[in-house]
C-alpha atoms as a PDB file:
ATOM      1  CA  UNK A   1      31.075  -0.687  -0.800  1.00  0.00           C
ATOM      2  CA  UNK A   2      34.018  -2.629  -0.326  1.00  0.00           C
ATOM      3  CA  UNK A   3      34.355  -6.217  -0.972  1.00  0.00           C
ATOM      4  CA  UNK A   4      33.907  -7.921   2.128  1.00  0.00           C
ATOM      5  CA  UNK A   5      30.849  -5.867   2.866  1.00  0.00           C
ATOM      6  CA  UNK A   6      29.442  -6.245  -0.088  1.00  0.00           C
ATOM      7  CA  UNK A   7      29.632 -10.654   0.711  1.00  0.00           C
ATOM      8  CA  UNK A   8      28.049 -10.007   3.836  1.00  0.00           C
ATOM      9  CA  UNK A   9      25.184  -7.709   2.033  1.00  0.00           C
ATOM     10  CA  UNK A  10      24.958 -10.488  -0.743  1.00  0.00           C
ATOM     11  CA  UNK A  11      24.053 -12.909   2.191  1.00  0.00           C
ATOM     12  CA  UNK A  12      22.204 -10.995   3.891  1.00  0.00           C
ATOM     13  CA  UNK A  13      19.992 -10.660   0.562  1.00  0.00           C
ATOM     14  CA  UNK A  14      20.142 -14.195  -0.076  1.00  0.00           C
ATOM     15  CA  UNK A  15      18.799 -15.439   3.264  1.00  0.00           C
ATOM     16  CA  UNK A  16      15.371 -12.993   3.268  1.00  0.00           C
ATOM     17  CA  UNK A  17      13.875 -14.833   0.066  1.00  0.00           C
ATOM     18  CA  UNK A  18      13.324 -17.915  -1.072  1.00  0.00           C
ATOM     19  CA  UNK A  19      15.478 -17.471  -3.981  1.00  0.00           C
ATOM     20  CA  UNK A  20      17.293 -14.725  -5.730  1.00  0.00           C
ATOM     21  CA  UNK A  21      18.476 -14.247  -9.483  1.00  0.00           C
ATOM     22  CA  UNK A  22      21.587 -13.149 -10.151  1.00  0.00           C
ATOM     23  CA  UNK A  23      20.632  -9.925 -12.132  1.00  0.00           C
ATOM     24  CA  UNK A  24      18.247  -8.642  -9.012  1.00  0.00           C
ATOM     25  CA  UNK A  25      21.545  -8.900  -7.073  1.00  0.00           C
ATOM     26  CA  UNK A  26      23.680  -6.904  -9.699  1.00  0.00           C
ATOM     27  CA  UNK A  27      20.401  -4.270 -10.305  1.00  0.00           C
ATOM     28  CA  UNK A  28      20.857  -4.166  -6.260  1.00  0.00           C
ATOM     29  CA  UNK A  29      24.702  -3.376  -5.285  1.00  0.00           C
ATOM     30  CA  UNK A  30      24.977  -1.973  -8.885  1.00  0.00           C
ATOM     31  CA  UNK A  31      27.495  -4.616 -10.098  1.00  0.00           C
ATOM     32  CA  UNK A  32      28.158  -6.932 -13.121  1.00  0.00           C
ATOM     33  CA  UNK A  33      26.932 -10.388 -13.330  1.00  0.00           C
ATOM     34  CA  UNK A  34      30.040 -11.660 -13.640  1.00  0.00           C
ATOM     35  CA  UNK A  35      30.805 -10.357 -10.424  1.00  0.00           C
ATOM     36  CA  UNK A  36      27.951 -11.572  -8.624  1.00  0.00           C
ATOM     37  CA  UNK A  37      29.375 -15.047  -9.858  1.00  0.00           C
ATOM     38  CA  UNK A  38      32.790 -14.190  -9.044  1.00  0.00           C
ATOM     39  CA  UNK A  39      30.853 -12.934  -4.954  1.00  0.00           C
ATOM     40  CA  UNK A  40      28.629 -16.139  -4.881  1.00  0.00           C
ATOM     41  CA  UNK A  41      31.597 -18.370  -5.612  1.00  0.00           C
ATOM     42  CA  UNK A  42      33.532 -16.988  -3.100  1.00  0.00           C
ATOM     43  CA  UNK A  43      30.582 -17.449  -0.394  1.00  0.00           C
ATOM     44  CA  UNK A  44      30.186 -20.715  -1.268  1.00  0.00           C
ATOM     45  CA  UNK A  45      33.840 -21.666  -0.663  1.00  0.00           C
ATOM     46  CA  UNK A  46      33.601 -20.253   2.160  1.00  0.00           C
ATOM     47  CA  UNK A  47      31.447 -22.566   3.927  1.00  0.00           C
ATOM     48  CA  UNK A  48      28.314 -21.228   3.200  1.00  0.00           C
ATOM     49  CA  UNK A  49      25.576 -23.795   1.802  1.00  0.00           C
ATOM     50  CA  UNK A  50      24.753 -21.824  -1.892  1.00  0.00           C
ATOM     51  CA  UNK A  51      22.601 -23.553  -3.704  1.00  0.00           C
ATOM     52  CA  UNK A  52      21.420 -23.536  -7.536  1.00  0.00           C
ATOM     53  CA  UNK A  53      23.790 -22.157 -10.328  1.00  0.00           C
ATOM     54  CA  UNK A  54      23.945 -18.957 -12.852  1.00  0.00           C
ATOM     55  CA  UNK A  55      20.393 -18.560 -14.826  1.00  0.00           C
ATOM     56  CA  UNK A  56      18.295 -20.212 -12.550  1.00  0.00           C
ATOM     57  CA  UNK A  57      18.662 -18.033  -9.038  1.00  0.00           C
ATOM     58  CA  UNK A  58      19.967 -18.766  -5.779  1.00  0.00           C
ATOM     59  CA  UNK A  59      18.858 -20.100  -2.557  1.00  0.00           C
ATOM     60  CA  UNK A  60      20.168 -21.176   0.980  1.00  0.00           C
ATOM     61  CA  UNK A  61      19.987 -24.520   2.127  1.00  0.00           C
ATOM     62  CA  UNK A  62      17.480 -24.459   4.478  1.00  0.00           C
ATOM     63  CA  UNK A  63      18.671 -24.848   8.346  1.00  0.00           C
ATOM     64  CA  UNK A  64      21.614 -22.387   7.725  1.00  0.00           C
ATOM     65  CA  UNK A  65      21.547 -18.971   9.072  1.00  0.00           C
ATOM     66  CA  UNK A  66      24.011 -16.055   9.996  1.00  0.00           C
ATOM     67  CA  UNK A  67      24.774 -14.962  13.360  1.00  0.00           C
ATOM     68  CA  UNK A  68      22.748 -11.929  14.666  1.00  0.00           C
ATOM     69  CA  UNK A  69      23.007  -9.209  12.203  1.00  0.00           C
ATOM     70  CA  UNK A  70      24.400  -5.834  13.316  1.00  0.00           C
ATOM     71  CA  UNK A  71      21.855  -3.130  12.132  1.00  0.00           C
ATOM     72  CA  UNK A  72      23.371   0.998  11.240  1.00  0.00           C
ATOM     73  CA  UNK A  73      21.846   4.052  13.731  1.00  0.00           C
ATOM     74  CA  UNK A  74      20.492   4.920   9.848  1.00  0.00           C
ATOM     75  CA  UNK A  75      19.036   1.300   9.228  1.00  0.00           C
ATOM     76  CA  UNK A  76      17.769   1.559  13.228  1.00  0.00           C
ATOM     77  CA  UNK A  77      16.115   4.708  12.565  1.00  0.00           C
ATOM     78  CA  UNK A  78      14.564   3.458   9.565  1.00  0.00           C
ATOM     79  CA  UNK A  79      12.595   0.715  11.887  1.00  0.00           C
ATOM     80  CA  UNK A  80      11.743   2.990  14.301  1.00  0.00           C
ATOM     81  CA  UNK A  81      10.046   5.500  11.726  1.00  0.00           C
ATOM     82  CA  UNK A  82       7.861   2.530  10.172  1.00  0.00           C
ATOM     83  CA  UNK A  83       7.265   1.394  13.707  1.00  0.00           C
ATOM     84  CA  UNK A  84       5.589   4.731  13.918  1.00  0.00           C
ATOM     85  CA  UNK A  85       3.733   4.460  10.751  1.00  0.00           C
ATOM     86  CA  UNK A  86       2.466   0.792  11.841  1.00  0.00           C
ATOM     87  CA  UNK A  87       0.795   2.400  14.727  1.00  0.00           C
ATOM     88  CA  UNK A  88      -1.033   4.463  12.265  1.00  0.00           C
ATOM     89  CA  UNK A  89      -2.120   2.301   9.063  1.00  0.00           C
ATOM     90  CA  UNK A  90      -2.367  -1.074  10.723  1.00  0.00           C
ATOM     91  CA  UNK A  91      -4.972  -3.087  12.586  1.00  0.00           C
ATOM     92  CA  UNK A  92      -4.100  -4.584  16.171  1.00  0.00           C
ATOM     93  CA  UNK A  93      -3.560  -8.251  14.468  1.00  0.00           C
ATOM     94  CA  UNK A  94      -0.325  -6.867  12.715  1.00  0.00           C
ATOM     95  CA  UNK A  95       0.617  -4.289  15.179  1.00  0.00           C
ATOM     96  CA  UNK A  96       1.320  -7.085  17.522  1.00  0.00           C
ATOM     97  CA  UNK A  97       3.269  -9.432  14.968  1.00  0.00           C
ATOM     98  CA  UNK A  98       5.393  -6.058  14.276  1.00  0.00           C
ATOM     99  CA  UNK A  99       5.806  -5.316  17.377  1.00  0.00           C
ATOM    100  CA  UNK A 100       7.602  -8.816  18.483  1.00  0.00           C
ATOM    101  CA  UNK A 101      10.016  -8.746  15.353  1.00  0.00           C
ATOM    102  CA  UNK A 102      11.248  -4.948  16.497  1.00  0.00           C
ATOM    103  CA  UNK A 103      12.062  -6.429  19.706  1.00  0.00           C
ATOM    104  CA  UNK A 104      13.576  -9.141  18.445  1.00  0.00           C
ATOM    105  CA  UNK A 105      15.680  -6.070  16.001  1.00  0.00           C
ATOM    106  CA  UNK A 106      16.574  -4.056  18.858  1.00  0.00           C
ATOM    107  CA  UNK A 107      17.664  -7.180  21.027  1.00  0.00           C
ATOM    108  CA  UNK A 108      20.864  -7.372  18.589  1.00  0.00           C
ATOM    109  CA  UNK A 109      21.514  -3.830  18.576  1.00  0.00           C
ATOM    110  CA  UNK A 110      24.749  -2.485  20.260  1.00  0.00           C
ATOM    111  CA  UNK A 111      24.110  -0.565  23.307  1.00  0.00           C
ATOM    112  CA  UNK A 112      25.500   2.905  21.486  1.00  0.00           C
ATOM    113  CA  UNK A 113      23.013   2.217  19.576  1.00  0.00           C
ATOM    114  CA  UNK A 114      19.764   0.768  21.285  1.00  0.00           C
ATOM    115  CA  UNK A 115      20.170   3.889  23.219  1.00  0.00           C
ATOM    116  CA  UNK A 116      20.171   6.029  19.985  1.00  0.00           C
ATOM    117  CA  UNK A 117      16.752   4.595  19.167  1.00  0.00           C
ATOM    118  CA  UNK A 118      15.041   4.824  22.764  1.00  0.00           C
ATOM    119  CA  UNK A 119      15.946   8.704  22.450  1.00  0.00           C
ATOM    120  CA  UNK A 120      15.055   9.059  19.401  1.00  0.00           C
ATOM    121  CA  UNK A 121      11.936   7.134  19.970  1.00  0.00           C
ATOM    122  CA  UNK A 122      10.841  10.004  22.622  1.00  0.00           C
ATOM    123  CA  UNK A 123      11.101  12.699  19.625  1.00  0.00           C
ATOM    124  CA  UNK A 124       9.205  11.531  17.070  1.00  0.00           C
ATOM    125  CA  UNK A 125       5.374  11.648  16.482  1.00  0.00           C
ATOM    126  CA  UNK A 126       2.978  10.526  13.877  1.00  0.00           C
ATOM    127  CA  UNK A 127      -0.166  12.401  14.081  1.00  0.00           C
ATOM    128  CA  UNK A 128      -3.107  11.410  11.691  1.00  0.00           C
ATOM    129  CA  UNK A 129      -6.330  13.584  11.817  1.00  0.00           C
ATOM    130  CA  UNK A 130      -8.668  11.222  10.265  1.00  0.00           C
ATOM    131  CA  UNK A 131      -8.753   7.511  11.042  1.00  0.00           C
ATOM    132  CA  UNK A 132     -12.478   6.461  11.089  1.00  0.00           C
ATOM    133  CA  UNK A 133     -11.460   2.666  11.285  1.00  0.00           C
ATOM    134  CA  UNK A 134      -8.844   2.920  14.315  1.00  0.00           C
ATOM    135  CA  UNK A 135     -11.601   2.152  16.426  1.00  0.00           C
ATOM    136  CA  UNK A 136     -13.364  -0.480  14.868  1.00  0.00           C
ATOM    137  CA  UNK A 137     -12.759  -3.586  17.043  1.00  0.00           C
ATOM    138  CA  UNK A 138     -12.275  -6.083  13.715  1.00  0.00           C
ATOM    139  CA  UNK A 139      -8.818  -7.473  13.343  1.00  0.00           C
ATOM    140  CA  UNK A 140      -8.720  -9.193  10.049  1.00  0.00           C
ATOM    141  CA  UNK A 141      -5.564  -7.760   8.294  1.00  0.00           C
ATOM    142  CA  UNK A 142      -3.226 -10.291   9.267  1.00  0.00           C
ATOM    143  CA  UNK A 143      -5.844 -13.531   8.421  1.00  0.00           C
ATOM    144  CA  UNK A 144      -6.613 -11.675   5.139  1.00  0.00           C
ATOM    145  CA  UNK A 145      -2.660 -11.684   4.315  1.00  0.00           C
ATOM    146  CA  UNK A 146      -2.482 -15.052   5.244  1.00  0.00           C
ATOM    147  CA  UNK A 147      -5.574 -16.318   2.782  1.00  0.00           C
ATOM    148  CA  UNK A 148      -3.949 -14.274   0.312  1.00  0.00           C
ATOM    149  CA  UNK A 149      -0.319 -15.638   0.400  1.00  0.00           C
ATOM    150  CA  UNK A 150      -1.943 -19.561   1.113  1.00  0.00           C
ATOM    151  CA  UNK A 151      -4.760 -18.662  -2.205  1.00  0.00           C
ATOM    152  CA  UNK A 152      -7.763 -19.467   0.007  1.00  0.00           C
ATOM    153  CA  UNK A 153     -11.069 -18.418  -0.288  1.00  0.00           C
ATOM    154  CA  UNK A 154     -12.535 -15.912   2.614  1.00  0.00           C
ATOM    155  CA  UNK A 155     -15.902 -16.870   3.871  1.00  0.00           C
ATOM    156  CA  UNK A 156     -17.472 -12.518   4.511  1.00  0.00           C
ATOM    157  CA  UNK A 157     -20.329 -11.538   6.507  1.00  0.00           C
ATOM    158  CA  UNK A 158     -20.445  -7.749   5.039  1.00  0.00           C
ATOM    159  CA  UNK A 159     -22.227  -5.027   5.761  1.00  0.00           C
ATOM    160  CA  UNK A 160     -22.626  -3.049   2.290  1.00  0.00           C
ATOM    161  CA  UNK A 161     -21.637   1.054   1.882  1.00  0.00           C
ATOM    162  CA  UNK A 162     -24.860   1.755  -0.167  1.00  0.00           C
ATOM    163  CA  UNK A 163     -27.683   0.041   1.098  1.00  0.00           C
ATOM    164  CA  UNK A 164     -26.519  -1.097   4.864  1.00  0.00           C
ATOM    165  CA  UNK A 165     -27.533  -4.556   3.843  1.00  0.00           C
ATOM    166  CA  UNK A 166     -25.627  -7.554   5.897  1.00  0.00           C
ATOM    167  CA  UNK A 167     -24.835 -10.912   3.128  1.00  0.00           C
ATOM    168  CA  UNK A 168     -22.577 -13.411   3.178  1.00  0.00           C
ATOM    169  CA  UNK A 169     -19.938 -13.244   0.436  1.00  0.00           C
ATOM    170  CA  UNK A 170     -17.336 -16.172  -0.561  1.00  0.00           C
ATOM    171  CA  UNK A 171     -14.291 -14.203  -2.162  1.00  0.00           C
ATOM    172  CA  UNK A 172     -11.358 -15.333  -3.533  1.00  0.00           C
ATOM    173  CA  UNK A 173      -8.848 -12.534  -2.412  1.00  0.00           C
ATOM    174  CA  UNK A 174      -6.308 -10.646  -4.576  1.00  0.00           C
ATOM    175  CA  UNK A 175      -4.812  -8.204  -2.620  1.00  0.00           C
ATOM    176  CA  UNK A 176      -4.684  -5.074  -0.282  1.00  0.00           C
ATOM    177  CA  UNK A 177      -5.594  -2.055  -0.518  1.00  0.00           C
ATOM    178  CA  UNK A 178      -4.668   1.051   1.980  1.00  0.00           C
ATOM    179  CA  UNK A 179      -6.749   4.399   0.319  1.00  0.00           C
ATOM    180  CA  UNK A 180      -9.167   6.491   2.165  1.00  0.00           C
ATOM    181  CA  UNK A 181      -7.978   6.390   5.623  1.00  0.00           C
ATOM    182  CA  UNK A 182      -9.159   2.524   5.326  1.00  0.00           C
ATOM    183  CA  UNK A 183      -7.694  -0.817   4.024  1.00  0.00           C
ATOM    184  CA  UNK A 184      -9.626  -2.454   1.255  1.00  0.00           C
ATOM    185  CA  UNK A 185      -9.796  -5.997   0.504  1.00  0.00           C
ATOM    186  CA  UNK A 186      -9.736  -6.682  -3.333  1.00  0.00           C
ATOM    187  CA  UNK A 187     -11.271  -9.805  -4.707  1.00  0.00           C
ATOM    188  CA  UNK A 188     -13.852 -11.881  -6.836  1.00  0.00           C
ATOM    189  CA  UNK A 189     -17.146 -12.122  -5.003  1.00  0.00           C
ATOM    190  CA  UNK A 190     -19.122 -15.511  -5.892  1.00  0.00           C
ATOM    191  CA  UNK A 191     -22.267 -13.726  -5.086  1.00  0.00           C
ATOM    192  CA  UNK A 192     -21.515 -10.949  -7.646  1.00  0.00           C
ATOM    193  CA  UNK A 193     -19.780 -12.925 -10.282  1.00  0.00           C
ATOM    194  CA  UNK A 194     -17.136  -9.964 -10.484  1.00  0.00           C
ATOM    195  CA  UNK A 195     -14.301  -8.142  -8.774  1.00  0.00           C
ATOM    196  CA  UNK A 196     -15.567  -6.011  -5.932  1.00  0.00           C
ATOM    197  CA  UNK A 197     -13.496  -3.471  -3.335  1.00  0.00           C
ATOM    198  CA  UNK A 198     -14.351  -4.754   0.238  1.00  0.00           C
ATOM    199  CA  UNK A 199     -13.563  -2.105   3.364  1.00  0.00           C
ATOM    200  CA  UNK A 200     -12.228  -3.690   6.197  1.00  0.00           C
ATOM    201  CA  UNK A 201     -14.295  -1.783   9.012  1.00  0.00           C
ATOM    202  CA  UNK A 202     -17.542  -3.072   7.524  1.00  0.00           C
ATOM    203  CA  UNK A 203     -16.744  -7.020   7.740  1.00  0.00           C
ATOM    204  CA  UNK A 204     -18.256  -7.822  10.465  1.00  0.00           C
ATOM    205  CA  UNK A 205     -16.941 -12.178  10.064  1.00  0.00           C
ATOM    206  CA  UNK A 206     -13.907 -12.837   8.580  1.00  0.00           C
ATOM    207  CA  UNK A 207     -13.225 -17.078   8.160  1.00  0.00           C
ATOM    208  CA  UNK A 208     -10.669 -18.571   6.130  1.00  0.00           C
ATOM    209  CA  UNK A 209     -11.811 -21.677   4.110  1.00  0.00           C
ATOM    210  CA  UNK A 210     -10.131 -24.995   3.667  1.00  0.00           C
ATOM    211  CA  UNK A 211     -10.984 -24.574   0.080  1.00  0.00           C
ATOM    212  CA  UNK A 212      -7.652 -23.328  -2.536  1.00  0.00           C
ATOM    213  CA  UNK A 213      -8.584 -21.216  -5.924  1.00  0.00           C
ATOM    214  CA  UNK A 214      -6.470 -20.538  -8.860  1.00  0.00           C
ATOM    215  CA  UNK A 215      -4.885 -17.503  -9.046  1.00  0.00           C
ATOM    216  CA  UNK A 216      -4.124 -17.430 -12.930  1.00  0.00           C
ATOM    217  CA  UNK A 217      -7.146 -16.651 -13.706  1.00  0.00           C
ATOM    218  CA  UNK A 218      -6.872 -13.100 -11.525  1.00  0.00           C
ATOM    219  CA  UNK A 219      -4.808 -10.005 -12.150  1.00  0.00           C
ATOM    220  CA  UNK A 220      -2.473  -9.318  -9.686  1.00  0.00           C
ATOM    221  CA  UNK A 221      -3.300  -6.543  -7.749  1.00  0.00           C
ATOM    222  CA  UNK A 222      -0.968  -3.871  -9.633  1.00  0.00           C
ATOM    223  CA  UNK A 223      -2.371  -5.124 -13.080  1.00  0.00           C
ATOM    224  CA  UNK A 224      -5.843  -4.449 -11.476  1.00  0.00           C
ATOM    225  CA  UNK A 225      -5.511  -1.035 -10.438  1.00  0.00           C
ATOM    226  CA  UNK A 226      -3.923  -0.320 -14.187  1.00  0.00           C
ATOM    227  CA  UNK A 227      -7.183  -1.733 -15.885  1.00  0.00           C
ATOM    228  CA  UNK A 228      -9.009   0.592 -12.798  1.00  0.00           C
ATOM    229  CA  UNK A 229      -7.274   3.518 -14.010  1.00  0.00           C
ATOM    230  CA  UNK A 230      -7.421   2.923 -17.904  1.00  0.00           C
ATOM    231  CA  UNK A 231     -10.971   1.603 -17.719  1.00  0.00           C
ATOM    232  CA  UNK A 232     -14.260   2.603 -20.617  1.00  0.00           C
ATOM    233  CA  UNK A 233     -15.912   3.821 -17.224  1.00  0.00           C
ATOM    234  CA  UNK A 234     -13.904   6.118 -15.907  1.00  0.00           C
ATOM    235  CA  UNK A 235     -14.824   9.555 -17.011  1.00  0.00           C
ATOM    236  CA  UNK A 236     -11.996  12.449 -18.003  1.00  0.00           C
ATOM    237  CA  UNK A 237     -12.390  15.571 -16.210  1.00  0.00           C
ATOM    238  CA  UNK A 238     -10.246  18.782 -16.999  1.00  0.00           C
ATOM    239  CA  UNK A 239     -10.158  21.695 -13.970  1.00  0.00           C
ATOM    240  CA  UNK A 240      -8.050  24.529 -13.655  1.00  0.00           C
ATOM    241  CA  UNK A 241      -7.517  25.637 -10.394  1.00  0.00           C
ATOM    242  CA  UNK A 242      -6.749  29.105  -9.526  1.00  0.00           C
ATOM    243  CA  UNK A 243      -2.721  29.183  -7.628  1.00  0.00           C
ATOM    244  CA  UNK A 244      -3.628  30.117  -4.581  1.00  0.00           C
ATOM    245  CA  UNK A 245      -5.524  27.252  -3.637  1.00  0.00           C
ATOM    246  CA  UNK A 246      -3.180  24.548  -4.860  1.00  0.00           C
ATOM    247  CA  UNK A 247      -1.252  24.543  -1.665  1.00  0.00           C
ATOM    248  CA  UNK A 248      -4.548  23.310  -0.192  1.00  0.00           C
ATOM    249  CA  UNK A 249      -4.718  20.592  -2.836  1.00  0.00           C
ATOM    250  CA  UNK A 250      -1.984  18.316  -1.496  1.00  0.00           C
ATOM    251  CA  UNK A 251      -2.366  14.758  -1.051  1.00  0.00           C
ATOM    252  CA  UNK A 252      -6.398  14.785  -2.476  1.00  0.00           C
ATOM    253  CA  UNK A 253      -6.035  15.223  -5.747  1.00  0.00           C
ATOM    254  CA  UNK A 254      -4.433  11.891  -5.808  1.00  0.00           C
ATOM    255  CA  UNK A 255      -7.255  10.872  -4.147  1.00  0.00           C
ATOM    256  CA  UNK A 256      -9.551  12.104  -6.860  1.00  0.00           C
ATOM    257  CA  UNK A 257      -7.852  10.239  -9.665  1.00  0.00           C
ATOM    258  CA  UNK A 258      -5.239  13.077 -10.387  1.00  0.00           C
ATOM    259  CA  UNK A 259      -3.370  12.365 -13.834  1.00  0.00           C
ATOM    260  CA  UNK A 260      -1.354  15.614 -14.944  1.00  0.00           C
ATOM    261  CA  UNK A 261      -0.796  19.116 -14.786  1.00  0.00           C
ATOM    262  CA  UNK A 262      -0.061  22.012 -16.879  1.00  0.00           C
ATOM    263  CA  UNK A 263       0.360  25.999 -15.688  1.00  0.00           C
ATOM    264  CA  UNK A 264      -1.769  28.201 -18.081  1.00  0.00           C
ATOM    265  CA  UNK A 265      -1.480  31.985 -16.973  1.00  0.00           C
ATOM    266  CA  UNK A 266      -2.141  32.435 -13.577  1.00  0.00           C
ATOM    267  CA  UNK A 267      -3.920  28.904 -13.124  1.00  0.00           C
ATOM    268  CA  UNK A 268      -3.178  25.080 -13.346  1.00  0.00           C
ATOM    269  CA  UNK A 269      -4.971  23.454 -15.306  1.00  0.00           C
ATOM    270  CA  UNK A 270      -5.225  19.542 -14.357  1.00  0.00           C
ATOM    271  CA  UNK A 271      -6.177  16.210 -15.621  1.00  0.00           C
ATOM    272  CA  UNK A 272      -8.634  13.700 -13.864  1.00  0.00           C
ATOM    273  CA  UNK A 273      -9.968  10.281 -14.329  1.00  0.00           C
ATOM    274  CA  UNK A 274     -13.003   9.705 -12.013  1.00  0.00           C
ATOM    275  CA  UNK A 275     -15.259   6.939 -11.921  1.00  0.00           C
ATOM    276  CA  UNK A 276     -17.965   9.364  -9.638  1.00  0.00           C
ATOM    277  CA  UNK A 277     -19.011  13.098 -11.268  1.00  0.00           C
ATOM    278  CA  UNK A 278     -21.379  13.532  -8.173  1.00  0.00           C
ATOM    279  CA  UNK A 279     -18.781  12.682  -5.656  1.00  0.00           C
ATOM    280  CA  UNK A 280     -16.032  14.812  -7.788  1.00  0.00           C
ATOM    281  CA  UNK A 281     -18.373  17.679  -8.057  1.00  0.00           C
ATOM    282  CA  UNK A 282     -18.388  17.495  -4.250  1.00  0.00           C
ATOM    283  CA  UNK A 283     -14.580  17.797  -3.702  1.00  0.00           C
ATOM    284  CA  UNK A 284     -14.607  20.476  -5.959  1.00  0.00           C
ATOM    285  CA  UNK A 285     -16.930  22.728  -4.223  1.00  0.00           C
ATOM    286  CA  UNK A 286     -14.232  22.965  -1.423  1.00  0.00           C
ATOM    287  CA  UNK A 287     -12.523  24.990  -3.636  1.00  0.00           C
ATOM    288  CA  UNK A 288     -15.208  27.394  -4.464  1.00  0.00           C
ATOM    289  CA  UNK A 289     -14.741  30.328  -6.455  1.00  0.00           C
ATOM    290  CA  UNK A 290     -10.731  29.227  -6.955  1.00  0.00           C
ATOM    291  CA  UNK A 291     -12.326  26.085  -9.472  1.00  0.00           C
ATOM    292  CA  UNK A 292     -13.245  26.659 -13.449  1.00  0.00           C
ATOM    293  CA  UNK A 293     -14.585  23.650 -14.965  1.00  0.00           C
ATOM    294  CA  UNK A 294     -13.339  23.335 -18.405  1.00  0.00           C
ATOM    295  CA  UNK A 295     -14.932  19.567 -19.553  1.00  0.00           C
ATOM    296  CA  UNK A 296     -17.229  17.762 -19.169  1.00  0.00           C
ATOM    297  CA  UNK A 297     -20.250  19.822 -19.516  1.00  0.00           C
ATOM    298  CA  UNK A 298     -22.010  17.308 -17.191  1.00  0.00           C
ATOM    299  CA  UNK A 299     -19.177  18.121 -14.380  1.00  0.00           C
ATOM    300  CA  UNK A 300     -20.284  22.005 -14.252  1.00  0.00           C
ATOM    301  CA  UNK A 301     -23.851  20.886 -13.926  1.00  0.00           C
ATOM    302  CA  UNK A 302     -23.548  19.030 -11.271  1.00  0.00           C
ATOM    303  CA  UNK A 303     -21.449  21.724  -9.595  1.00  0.00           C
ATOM    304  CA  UNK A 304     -24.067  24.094 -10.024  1.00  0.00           C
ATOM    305  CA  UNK A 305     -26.601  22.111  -8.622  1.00  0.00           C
ATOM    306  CA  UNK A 306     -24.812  21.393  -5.391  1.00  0.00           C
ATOM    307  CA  UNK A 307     -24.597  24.799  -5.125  1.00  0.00           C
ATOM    308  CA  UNK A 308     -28.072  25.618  -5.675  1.00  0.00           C
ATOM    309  CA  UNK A 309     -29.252  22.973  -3.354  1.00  0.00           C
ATOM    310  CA  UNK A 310     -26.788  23.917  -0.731  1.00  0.00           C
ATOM    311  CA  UNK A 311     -27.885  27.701  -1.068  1.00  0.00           C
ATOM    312  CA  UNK A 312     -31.693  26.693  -0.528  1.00  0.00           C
ATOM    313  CA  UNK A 313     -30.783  24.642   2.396  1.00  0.00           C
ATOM    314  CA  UNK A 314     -28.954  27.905   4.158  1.00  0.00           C
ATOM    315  CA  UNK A 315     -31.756  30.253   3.058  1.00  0.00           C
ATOM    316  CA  UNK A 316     -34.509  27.736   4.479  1.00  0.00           C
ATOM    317  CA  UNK A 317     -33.812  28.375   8.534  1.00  0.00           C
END
């Protein structure tokens, strides 16, 4: 990247966050600090309203922005393939929000180019087979981001997995989660006194409070998925699988708390951390005869009850 590219790039950066450090800049265009200085000196005799100083990060004065930006038929493309995945892992309250800002994208495009994306717009497909929520007629995702950025408790009337019970819940929220073919909201429920995983397509009253809460005392949602995974109550499980039915494996063994791998003869043998032996013993029946259990002892149990309940089931009609 040349020089004067790089300036423009450097605003560019500057102007989508609040502020910016100097060393995310240099990690970014893979430069030295002292050439970030050198950049943001430049930009700022330029004309353009820098504010703050080496060590402490940079910022725009607010009020000041660029002239339309002139996206790539790469960067274009780029939009138009997460357009596509919107569709498909969103709710209708941020499929509309996304929506207006790829108009607004494509309103600044050259015509070369807008006319690059409307064909390849025509060719390209995203085809899910199992969305159970994509009917549900809540719309919360967008009000849940906004109680999350704004640290304001959610006022929940939930319907529970377990029991089909309907409560009210007051949560203060954490983050997002997308697993499952279903968003999850994570957050600490006042009526459980602990952290709790609530599914989006069974919140049947979602009301954001006037009330703030503190968010030091909370993980942040990638520090609680770390203590998920390296919890006392998740149980190791150890499986070799037989080749020929890895292929089939793909994306759920991820799923199923996947942690390594290792070939041993003609198998793999893999490592699992599950918080659910019934619920693993389930997935692993798909694999039938292609599945050894090595450990635990109570994991092959299980297995071979599902099997001998399934088998009576079949041999009773």
């Amino acid at each position: 990247m040349n020089r004067i590219d790089r300036l423009h790039a450097i605003l560019t950066h500057l102007q989508s966050k609040r502020k910016v450090t100097a060393q995310e800049m240099a990690d970014r265009f893979n430069i030295s600090l002292r050439t970030v200085y050198r950049d943001v000196k430049a930009l700022d005799e330029s004309g353009v309203p820098v504010i703050g100083e080496a060590g402490s990060g940079y910022t725009i004065m607010e009020g000041y922005r660029l002239p339309p930006v002139m996206f790539t038929q790469e960067e274009a493309s780029a939009l138009l393939l997460g357009a596509k995945l919107t569709e498909q892992f969103t709710d209708g309250s941020v499929k509309r929000h996304f929506h207006g800002a790829l108009f607004k994208i494509k309103a600044v495009l050259r015509s070369p180019d807008k006319e690059y994306v409307e064909s390849l717009t025509e060719h390209i497909e995203i085809v899910s087979r199992y969305t159970p929520d994509s009917d549900s007629p809540q719309q919360y995702l967008s009000t849940l981001q906004q109680a999350i950025v704004n640290k304001k408790i959610v006022a929940l009337h939930y319907r529970s997995n377990m029991k089909e019970e309907v409560t009210r819940r007051k949560v203060e929220p954490i983050g997002l989660l997308h697993y499952g073919s279903a968003w999850h909201l994570i957050g600490w429920c006042h009526l459980r006194n602990d952290y709790r995983d609530f599914r989006l397509s069974r919140m049947l009253g979602v009301v954001i409070e006037d009330a703030f809460f503190d968010p030091s005392g909370h993980p942040s949602i990638k520090e609680y998925l770390e203590q998920i995974r390296t919890g006392s109550d998740l149980l190791e499980a150890i499986v070799h699988f037989d080749k020929h039915v890895i292929k089939y494996l793909q994306k759920q063994k991820y799923l199923n708390g996947f942690v390594s791998e290792e070939e041993v003869e003609n198998r793999v043998r893999m490592k699992f951390l599950t918080a659910n032996l019934h619920y693993f013993a389930r997935w692993l029946l798909m694999y039938s005869d292609g599945v050894r259990i090595e450990t635990p002892a109570d994991l092959k149990a299980l297995l071979l009850e599902h099997v001998e309940k399934c088998s009576k089931h079949h041999q009773s009609y």
